[in-house]
N, C-alpha and C. Protein backbone atom coordinates (compact mmCIF):
# COMPACT_ATOMS: atom_id res chain seq x y z
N UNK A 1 0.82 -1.20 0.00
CA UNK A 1 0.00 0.00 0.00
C UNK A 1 0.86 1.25 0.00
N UNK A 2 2.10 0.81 0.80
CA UNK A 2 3.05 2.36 0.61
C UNK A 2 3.43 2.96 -0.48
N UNK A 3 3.27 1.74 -1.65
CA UNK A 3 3.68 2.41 -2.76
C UNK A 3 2.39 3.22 -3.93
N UNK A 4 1.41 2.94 -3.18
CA UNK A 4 0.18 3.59 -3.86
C UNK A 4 0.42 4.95 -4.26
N UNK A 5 -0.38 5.65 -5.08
CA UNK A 5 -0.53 6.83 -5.43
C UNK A 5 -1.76 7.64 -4.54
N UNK A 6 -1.50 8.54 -4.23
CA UNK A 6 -2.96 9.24 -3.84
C UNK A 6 -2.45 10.99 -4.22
N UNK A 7 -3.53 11.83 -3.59
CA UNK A 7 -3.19 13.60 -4.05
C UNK A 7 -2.87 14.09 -2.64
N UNK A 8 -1.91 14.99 -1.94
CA UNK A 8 -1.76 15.13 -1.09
C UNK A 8 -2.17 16.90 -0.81
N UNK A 9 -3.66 17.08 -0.62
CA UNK A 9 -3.96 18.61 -0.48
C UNK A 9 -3.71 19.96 0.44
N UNK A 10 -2.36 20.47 -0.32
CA UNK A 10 -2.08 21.46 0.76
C UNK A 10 -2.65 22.71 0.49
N UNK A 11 -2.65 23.48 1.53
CA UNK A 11 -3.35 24.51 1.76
C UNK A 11 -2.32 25.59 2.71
N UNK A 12 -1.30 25.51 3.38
CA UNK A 12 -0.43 26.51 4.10
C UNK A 12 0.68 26.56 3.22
N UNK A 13 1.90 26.63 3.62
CA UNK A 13 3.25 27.06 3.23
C UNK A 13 3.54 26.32 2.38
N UNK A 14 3.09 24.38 2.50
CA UNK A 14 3.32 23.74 1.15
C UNK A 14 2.71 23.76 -0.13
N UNK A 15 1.62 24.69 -0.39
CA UNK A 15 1.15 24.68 -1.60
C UNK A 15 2.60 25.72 -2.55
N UNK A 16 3.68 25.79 -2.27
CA UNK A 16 4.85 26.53 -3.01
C UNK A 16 6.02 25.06 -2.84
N UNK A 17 6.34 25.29 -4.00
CA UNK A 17 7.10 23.55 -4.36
C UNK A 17 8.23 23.81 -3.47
N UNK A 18 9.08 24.91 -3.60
CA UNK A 18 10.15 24.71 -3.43
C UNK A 18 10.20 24.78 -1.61
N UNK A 19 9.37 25.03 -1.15
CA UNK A 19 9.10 24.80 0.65
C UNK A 19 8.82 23.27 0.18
N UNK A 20 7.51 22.69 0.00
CA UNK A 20 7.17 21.77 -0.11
C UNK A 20 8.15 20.02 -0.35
N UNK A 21 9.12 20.56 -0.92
CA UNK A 21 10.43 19.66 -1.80
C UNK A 21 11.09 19.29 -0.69
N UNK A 22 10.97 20.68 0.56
CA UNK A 22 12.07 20.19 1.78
C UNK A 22 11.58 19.12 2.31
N UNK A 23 10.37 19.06 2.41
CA UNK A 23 10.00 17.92 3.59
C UNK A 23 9.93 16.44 2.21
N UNK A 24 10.37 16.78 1.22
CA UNK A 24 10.63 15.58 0.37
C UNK A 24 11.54 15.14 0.28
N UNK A 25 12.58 16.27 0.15
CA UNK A 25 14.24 15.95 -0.73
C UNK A 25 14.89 16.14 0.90
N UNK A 26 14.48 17.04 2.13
CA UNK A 26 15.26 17.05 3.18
C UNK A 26 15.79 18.58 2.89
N UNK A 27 16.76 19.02 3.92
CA UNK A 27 16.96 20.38 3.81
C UNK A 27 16.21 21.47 4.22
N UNK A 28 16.74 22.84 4.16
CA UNK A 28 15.87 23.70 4.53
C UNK A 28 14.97 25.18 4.05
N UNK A 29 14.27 25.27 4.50
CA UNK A 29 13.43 26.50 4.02
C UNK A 29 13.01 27.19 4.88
N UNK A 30 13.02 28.83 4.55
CA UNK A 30 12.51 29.93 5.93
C UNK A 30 13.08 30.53 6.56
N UNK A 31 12.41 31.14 7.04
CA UNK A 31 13.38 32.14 7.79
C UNK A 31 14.40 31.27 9.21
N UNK A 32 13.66 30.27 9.70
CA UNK A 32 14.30 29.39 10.56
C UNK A 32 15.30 28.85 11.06
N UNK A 33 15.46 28.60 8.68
CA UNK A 33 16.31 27.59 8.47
C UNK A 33 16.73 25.99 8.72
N UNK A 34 15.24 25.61 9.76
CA UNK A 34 15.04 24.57 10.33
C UNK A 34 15.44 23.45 9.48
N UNK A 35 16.01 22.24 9.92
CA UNK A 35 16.77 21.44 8.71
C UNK A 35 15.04 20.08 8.76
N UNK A 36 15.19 19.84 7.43
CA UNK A 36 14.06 18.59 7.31
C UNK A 36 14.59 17.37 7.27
N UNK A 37 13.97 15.76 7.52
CA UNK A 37 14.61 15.31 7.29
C UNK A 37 14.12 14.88 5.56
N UNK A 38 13.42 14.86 5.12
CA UNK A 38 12.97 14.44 4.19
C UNK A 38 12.44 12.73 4.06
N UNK A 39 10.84 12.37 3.02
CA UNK A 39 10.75 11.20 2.88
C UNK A 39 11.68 10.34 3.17
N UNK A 40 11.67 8.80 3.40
CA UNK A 40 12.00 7.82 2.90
C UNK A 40 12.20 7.49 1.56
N UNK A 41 11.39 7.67 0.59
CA UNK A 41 11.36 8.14 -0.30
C UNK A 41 11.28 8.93 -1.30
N UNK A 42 12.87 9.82 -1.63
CA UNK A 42 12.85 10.95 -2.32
C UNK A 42 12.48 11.49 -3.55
N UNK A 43 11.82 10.69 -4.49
CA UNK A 43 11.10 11.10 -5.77
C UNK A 43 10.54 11.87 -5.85
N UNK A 44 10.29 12.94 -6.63
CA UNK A 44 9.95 14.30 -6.35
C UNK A 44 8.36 13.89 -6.72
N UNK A 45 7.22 14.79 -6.80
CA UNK A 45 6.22 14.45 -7.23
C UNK A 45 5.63 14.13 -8.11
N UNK A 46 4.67 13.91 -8.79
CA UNK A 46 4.16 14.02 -9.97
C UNK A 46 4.06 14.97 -10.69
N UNK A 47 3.92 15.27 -12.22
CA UNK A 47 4.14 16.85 -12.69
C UNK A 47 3.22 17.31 -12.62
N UNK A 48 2.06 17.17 -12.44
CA UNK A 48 0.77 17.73 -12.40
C UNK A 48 0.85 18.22 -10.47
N UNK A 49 0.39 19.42 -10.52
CA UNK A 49 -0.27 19.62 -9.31
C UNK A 49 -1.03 20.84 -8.94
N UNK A 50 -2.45 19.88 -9.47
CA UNK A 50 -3.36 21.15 -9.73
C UNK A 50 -3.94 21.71 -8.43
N UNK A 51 -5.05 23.21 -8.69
CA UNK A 51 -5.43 23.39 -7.77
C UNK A 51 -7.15 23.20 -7.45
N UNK A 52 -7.29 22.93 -6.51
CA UNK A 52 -8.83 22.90 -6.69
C UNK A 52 -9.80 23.10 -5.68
N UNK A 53 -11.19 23.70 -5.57
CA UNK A 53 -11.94 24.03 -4.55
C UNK A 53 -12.93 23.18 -4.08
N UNK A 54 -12.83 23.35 -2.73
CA UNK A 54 -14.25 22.58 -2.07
C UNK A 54 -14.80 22.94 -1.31
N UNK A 55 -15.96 22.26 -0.53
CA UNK A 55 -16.55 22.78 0.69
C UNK A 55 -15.92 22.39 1.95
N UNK A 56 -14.86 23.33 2.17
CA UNK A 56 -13.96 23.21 3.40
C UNK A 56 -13.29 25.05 3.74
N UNK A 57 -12.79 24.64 5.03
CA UNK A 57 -12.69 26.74 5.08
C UNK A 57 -11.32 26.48 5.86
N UNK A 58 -10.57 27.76 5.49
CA UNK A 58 -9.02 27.71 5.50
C UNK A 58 -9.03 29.07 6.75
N UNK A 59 -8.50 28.72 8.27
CA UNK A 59 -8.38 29.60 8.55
C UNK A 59 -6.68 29.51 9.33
N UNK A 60 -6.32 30.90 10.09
CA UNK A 60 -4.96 31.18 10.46
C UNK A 60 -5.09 31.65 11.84
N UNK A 61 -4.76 30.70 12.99
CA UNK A 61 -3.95 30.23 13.89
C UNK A 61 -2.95 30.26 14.89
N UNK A 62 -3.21 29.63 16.62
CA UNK A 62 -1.67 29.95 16.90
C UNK A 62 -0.67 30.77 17.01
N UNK A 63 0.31 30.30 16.98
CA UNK A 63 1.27 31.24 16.95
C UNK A 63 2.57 29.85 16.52
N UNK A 64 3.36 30.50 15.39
CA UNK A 64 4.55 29.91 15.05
C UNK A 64 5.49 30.82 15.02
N UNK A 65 6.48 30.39 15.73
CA UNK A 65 8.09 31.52 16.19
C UNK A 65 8.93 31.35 15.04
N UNK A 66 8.87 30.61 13.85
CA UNK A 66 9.39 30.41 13.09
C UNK A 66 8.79 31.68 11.98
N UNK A 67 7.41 31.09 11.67
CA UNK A 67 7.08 32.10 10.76
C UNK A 67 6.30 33.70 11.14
N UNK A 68 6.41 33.53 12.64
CA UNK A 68 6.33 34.88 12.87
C UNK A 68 4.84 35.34 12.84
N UNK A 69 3.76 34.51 13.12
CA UNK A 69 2.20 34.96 13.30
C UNK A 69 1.74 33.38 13.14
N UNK A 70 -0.06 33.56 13.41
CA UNK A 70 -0.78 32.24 13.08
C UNK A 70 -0.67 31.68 11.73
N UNK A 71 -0.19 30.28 11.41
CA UNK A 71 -0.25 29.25 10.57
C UNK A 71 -1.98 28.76 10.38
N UNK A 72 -1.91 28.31 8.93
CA UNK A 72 -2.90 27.55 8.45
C UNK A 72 -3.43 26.40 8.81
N UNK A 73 -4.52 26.22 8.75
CA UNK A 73 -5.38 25.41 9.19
C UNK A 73 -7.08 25.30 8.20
N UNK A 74 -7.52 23.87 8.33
CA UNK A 74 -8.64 23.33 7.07
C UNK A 74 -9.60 22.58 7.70
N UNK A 75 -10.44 23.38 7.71
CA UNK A 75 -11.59 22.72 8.32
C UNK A 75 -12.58 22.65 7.70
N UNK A 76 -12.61 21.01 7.43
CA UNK A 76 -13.35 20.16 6.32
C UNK A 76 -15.12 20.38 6.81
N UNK A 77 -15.17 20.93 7.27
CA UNK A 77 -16.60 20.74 8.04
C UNK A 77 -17.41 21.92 7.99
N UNK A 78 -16.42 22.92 7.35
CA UNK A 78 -17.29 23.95 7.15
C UNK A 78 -17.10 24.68 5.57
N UNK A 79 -17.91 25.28 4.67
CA UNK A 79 -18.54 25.32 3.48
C UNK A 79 -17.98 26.98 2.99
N UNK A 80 -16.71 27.06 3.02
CA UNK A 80 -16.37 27.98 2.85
C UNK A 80 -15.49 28.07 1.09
N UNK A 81 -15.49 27.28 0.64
CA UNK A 81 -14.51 27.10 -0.80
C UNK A 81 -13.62 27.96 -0.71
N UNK A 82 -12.56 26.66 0.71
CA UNK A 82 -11.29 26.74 -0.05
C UNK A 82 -10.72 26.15 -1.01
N UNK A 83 -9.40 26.71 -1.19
CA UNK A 83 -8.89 25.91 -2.10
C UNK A 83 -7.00 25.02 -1.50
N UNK A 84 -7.25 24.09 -2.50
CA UNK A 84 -6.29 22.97 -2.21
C UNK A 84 -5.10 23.21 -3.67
N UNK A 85 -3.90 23.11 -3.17
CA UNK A 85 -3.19 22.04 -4.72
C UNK A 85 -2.62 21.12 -3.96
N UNK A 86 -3.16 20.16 -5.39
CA UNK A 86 -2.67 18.82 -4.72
C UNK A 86 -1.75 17.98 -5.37
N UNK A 87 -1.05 18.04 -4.73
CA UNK A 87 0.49 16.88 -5.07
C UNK A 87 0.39 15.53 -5.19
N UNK A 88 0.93 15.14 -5.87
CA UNK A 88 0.57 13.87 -6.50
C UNK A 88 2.31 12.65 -6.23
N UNK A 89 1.96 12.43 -4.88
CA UNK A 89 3.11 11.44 -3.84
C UNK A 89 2.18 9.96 -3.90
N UNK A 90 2.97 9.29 -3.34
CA UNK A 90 2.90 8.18 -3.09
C UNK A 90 2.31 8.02 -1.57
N UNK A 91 1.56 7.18 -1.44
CA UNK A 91 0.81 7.33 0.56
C UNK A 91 2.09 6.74 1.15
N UNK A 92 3.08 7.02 1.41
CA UNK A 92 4.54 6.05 2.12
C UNK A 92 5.02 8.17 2.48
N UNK A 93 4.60 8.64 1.25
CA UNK A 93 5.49 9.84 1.07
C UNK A 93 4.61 10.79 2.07
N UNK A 94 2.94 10.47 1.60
CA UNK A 94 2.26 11.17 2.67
C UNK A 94 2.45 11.26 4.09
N UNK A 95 2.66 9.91 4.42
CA UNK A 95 2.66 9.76 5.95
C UNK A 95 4.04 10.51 6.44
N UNK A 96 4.78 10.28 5.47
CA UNK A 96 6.66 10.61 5.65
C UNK A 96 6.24 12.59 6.35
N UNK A 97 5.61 13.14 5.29
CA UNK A 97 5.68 14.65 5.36
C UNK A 97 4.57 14.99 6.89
N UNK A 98 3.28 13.83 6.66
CA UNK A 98 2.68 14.20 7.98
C UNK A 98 3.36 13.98 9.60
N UNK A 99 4.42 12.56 9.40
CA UNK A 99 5.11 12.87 10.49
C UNK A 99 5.92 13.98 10.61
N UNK A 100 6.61 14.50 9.94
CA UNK A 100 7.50 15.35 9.69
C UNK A 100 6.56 16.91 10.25
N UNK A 101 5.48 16.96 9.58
CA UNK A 101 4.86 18.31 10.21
C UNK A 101 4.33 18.05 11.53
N UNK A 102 4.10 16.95 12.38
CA UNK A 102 3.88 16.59 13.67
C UNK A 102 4.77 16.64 14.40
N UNK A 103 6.19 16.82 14.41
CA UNK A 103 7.58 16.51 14.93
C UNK A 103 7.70 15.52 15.05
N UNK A 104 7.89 14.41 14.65
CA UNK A 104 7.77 12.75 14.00
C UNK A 104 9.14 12.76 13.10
N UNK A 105 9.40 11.50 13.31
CA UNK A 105 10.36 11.31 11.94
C UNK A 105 9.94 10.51 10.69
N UNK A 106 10.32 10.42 9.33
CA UNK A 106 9.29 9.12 8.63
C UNK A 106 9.88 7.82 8.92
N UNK A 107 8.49 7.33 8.70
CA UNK A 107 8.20 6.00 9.30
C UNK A 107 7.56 5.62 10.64
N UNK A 108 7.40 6.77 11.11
CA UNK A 108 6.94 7.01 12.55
C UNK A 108 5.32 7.02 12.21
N UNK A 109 4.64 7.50 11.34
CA UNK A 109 3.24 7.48 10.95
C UNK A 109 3.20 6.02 9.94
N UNK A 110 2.16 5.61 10.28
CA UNK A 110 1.82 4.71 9.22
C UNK A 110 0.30 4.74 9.31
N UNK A 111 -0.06 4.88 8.38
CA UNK A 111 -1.32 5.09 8.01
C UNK A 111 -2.06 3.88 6.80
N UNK A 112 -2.90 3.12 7.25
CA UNK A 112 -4.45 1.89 6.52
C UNK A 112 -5.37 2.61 5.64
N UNK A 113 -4.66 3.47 4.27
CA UNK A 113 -5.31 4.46 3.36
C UNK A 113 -6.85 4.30 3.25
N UNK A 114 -7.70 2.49 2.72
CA UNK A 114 -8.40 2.00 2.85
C UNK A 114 -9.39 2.46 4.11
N UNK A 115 -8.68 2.19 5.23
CA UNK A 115 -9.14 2.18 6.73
C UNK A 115 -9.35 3.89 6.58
N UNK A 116 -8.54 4.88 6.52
CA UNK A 116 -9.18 6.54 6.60
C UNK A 116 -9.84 6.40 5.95
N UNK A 117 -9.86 6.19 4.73
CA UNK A 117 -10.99 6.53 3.38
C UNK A 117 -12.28 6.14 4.13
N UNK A 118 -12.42 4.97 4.53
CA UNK A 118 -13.98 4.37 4.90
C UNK A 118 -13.98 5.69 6.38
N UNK A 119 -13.48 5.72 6.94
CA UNK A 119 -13.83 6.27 8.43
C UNK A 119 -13.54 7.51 8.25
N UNK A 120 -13.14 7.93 6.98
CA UNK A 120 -13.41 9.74 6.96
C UNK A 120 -12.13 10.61 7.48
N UNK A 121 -11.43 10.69 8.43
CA UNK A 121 -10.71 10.89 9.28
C UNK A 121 -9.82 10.02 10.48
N UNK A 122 -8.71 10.24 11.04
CA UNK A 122 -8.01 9.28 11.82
C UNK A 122 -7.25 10.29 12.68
N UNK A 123 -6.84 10.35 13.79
CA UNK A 123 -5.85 11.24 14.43
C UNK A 123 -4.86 10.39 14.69
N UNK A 124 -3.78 10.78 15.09
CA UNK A 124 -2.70 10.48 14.82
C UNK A 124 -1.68 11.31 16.11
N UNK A 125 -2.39 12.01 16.90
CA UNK A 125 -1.52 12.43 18.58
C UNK A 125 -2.43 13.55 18.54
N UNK A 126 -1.75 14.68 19.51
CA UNK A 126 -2.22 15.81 19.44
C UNK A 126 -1.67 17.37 18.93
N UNK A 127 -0.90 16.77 18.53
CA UNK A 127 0.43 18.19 17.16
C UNK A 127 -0.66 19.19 17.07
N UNK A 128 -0.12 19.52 15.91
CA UNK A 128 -1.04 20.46 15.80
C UNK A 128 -1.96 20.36 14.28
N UNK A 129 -0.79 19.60 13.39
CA UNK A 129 -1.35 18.67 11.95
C UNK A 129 -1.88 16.97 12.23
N UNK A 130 -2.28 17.26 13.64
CA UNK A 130 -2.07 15.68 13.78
C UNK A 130 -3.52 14.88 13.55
N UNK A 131 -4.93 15.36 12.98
CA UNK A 131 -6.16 14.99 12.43
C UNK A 131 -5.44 14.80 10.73
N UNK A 132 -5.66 13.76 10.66
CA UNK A 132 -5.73 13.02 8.92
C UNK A 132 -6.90 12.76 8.47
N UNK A 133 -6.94 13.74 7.09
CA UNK A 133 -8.73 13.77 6.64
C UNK A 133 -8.84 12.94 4.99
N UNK A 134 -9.83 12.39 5.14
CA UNK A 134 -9.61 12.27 3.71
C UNK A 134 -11.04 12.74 3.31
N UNK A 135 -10.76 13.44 1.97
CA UNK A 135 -11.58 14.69 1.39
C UNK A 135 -12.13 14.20 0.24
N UNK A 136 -12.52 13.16 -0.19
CA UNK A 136 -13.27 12.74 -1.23
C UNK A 136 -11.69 12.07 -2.27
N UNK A 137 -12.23 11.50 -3.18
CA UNK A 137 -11.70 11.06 -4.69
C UNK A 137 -11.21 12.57 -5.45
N UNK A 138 -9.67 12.01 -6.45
CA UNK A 138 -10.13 13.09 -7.13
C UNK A 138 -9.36 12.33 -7.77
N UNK A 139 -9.73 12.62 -9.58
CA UNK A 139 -8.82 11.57 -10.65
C UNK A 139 -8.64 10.14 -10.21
N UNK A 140 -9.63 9.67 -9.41
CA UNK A 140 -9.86 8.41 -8.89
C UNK A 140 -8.98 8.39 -7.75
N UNK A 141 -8.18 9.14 -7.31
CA UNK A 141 -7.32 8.84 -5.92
C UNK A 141 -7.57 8.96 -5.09
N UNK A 142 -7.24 8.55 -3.50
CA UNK A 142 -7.63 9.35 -2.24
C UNK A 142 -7.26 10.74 -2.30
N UNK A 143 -7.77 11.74 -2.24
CA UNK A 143 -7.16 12.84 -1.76
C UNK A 143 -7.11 13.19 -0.39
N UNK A 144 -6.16 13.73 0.34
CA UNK A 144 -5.69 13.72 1.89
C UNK A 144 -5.16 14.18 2.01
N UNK A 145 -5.20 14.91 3.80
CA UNK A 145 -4.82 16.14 4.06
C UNK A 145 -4.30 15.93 6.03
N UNK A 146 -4.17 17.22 6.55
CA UNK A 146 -3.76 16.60 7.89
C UNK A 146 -4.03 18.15 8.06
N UNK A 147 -4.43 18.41 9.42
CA UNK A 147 -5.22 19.94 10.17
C UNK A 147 -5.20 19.81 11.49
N UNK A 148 -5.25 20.41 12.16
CA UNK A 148 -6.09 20.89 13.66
C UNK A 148 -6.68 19.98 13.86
N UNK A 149 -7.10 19.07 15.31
CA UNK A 149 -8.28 18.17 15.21
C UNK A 149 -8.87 19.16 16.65
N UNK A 150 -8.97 20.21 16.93
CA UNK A 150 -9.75 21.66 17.44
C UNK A 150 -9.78 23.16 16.54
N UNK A 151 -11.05 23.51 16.65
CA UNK A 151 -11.11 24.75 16.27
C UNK A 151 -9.82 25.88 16.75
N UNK A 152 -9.22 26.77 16.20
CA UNK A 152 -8.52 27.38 17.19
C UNK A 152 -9.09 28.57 16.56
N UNK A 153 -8.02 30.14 17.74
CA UNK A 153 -8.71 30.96 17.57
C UNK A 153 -7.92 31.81 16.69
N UNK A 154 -8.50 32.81 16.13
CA UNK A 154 -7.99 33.18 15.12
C UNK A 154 -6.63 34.19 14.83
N UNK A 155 -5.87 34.18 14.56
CA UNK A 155 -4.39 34.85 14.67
C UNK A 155 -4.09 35.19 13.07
N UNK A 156 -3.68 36.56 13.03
CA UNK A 156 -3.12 36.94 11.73
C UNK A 156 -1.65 36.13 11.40
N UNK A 157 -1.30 35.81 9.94
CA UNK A 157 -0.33 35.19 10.07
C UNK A 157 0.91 36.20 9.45
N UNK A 158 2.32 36.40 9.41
CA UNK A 158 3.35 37.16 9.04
C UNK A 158 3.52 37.04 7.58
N UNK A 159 3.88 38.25 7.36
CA UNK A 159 4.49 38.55 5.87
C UNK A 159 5.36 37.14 5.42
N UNK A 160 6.32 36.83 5.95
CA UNK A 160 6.68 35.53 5.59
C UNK A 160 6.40 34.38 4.84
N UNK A 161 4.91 34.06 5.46
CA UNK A 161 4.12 32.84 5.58
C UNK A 161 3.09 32.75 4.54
N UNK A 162 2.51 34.17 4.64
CA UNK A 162 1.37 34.74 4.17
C UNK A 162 1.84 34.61 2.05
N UNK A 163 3.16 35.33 1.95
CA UNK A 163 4.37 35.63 1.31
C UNK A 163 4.36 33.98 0.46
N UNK A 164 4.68 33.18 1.28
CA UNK A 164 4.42 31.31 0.78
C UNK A 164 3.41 31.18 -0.08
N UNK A 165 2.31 31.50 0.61
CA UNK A 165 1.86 30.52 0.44
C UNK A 165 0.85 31.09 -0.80
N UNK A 166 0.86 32.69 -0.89
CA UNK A 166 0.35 33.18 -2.20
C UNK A 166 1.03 33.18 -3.44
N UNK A 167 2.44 32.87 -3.50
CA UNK A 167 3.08 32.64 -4.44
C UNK A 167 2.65 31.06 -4.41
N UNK A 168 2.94 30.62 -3.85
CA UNK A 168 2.52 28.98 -4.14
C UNK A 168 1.40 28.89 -4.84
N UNK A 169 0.23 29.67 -4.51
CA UNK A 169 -1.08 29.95 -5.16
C UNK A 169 -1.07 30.29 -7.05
N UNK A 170 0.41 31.16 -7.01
CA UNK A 170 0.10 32.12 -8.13
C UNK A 170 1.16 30.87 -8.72
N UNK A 171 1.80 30.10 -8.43
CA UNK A 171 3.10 29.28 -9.05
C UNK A 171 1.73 28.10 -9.88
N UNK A 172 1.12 27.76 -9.10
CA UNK A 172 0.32 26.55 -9.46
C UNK A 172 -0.54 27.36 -10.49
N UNK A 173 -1.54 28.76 -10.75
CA UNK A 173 -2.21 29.20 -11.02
C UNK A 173 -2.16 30.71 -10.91
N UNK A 174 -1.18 30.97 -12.15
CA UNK A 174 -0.66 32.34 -12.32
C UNK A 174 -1.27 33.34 -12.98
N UNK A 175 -2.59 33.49 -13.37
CA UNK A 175 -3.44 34.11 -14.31
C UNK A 175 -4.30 34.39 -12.95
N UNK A 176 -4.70 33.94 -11.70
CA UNK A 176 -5.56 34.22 -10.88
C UNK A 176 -5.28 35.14 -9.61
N UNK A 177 -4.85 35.79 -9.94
CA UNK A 177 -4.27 36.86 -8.60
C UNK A 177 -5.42 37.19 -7.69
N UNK A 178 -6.25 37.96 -8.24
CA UNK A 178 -7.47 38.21 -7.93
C UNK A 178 -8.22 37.37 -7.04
N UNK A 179 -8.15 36.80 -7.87
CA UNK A 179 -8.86 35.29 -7.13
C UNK A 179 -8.20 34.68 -6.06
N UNK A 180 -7.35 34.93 -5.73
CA UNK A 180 -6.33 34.45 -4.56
C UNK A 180 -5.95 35.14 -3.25
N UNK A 181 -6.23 36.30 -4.32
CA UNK A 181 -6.79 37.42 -2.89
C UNK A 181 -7.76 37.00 -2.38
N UNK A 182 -9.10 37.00 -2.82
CA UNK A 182 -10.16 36.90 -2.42
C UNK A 182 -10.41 35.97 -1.25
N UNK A 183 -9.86 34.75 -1.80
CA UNK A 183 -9.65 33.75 -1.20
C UNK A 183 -8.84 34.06 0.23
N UNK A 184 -7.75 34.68 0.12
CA UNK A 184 -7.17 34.47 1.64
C UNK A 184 -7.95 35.58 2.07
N UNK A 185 -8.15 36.58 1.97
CA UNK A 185 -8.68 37.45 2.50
C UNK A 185 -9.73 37.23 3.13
N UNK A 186 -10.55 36.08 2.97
CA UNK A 186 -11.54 35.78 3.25
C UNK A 186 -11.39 34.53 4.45
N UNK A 187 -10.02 34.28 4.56
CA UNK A 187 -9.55 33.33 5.36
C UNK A 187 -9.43 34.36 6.77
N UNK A 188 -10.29 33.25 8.05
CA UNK A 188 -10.19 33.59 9.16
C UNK A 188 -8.74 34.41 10.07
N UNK A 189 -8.75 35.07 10.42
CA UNK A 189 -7.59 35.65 10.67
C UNK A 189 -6.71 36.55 10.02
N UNK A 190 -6.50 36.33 8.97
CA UNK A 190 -6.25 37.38 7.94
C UNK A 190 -6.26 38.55 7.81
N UNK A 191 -8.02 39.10 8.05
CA UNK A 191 -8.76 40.17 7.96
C UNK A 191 -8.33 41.15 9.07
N UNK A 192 -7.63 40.76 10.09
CA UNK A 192 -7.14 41.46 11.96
C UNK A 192 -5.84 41.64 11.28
N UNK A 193 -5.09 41.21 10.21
CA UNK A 193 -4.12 42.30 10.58
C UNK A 193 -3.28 42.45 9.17
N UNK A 194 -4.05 42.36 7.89
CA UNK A 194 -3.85 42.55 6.84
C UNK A 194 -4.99 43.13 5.69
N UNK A 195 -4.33 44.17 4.98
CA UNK A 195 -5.08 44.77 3.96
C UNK A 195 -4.96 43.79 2.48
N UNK A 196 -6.69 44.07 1.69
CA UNK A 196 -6.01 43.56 0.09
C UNK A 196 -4.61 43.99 -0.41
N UNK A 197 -4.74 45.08 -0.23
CA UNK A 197 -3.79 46.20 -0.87
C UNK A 197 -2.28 45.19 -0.40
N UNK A 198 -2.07 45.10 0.52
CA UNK A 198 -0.79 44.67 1.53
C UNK A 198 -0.60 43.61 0.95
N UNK A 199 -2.04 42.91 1.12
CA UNK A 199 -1.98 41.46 0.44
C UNK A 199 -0.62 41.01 -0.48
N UNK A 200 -1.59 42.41 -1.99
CA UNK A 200 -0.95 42.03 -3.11
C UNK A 200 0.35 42.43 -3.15
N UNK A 201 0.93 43.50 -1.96
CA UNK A 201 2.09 43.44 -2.30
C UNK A 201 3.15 42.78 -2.07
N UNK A 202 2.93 41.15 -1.32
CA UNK A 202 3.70 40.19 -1.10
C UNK A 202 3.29 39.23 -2.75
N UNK A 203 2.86 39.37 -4.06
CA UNK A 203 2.79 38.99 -4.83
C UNK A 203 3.93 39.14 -5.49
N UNK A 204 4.94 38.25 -6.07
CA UNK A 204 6.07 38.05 -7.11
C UNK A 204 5.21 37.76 -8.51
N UNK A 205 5.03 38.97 -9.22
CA UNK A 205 4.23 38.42 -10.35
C UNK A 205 5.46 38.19 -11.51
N UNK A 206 6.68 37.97 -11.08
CA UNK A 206 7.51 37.36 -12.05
C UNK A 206 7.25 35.88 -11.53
N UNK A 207 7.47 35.47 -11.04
CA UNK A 207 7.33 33.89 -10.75
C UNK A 207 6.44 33.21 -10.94
């Protein structure tokens, strides 16, 4: 089963490849500099990694000393169309990156793809990515994700982060600026301590 295919839907700092690659290839990204260890298995992803919306709502979180304000968070349960891109790993690779965002090492998660799919969801400790969701089929695959398994309350997140994860937006889907505003802006937390205007000016519209 480890070597299966499924879509792996991010929504924070990994929807931008080259963050995303660390917790694949190992190494580091951020202001941190925090070192990763990377998969078990280092194959980079599939070339496709589209983006796409559902009835789920993306809000921001916490507090991370790394990136300097509240981190992202997806909560499948409420009807807000966010949006996902989803990477196209192997479920060996999934579990690898979800331990890895839990403070886990890979191989430390192992996850019964079958077993989430039927039961919807699985937790996996109390981290803070440590709820594993699975979000319907897409191109016939599991698609799956990992969030909060509590509501939290809402925290603006830093230029940094914010900085990620809209280029990641515009890298996957570079004709939609607009639309990407909209979208975070509309994301919980956000709105307390960021303007559109501000928004767009963490946009690299060369990239």
């Amino acid at each position: 089963m480890s070597s299966d295919r499924i879509w792996y839907g991010a929504y924070g700092s990994n929807v931008l490849e080259a963050r995303f690659l660390r917790y694949i290839e190992g190494g580091s990204y951020g202001p941190s500099n925090a070192e990763h260890t990377g998969t078990r298995d280092n194959q980079r992803p599939g070339p496709e990694s589209p983006m796409i919306h559902g009835p789920w709502s993306l809000s921001f979180g916490l507090s991370s000393e790394r990136w300097g304000g509240g981190v992202a968070f997806l909560d499948p349960d409420l009807d807000e169309g966010a949006c996902l891109r989803c990477w196209d790993v192997t479920a060996e690779q999934f579990m690898d990156v979800a331990a890895q965002e839990n403070g886990l090492q890979p191989g430390d998660v192992e996850l019964d793809i079958p077993e989430v799919r039927d039961a919807g969801e699985l937790q996996i400790g109390d981290a803070w990515y440590s709820r594993i969701v699975y979000l319907g089929d897409f191109h016939g695959r599991p698609l799956m994700t990992f969030t909060n398994p509590k509501s939290v309350e809402p925290r603006a997140p830093g230029e940094p982060y914010l900085s990620v994860i809209l280029n990641g937006f515009l890298e996957a889907a570079p004709t939609q600026l607009d639309q990407h505003l909209d979208r975070l802006m509309r994301a919980r937390g956000v709105d307390s301590g960021w303007t559109r205007e501000a928004l767009m000016g963490l946009a690299n519209l060369e990239t």
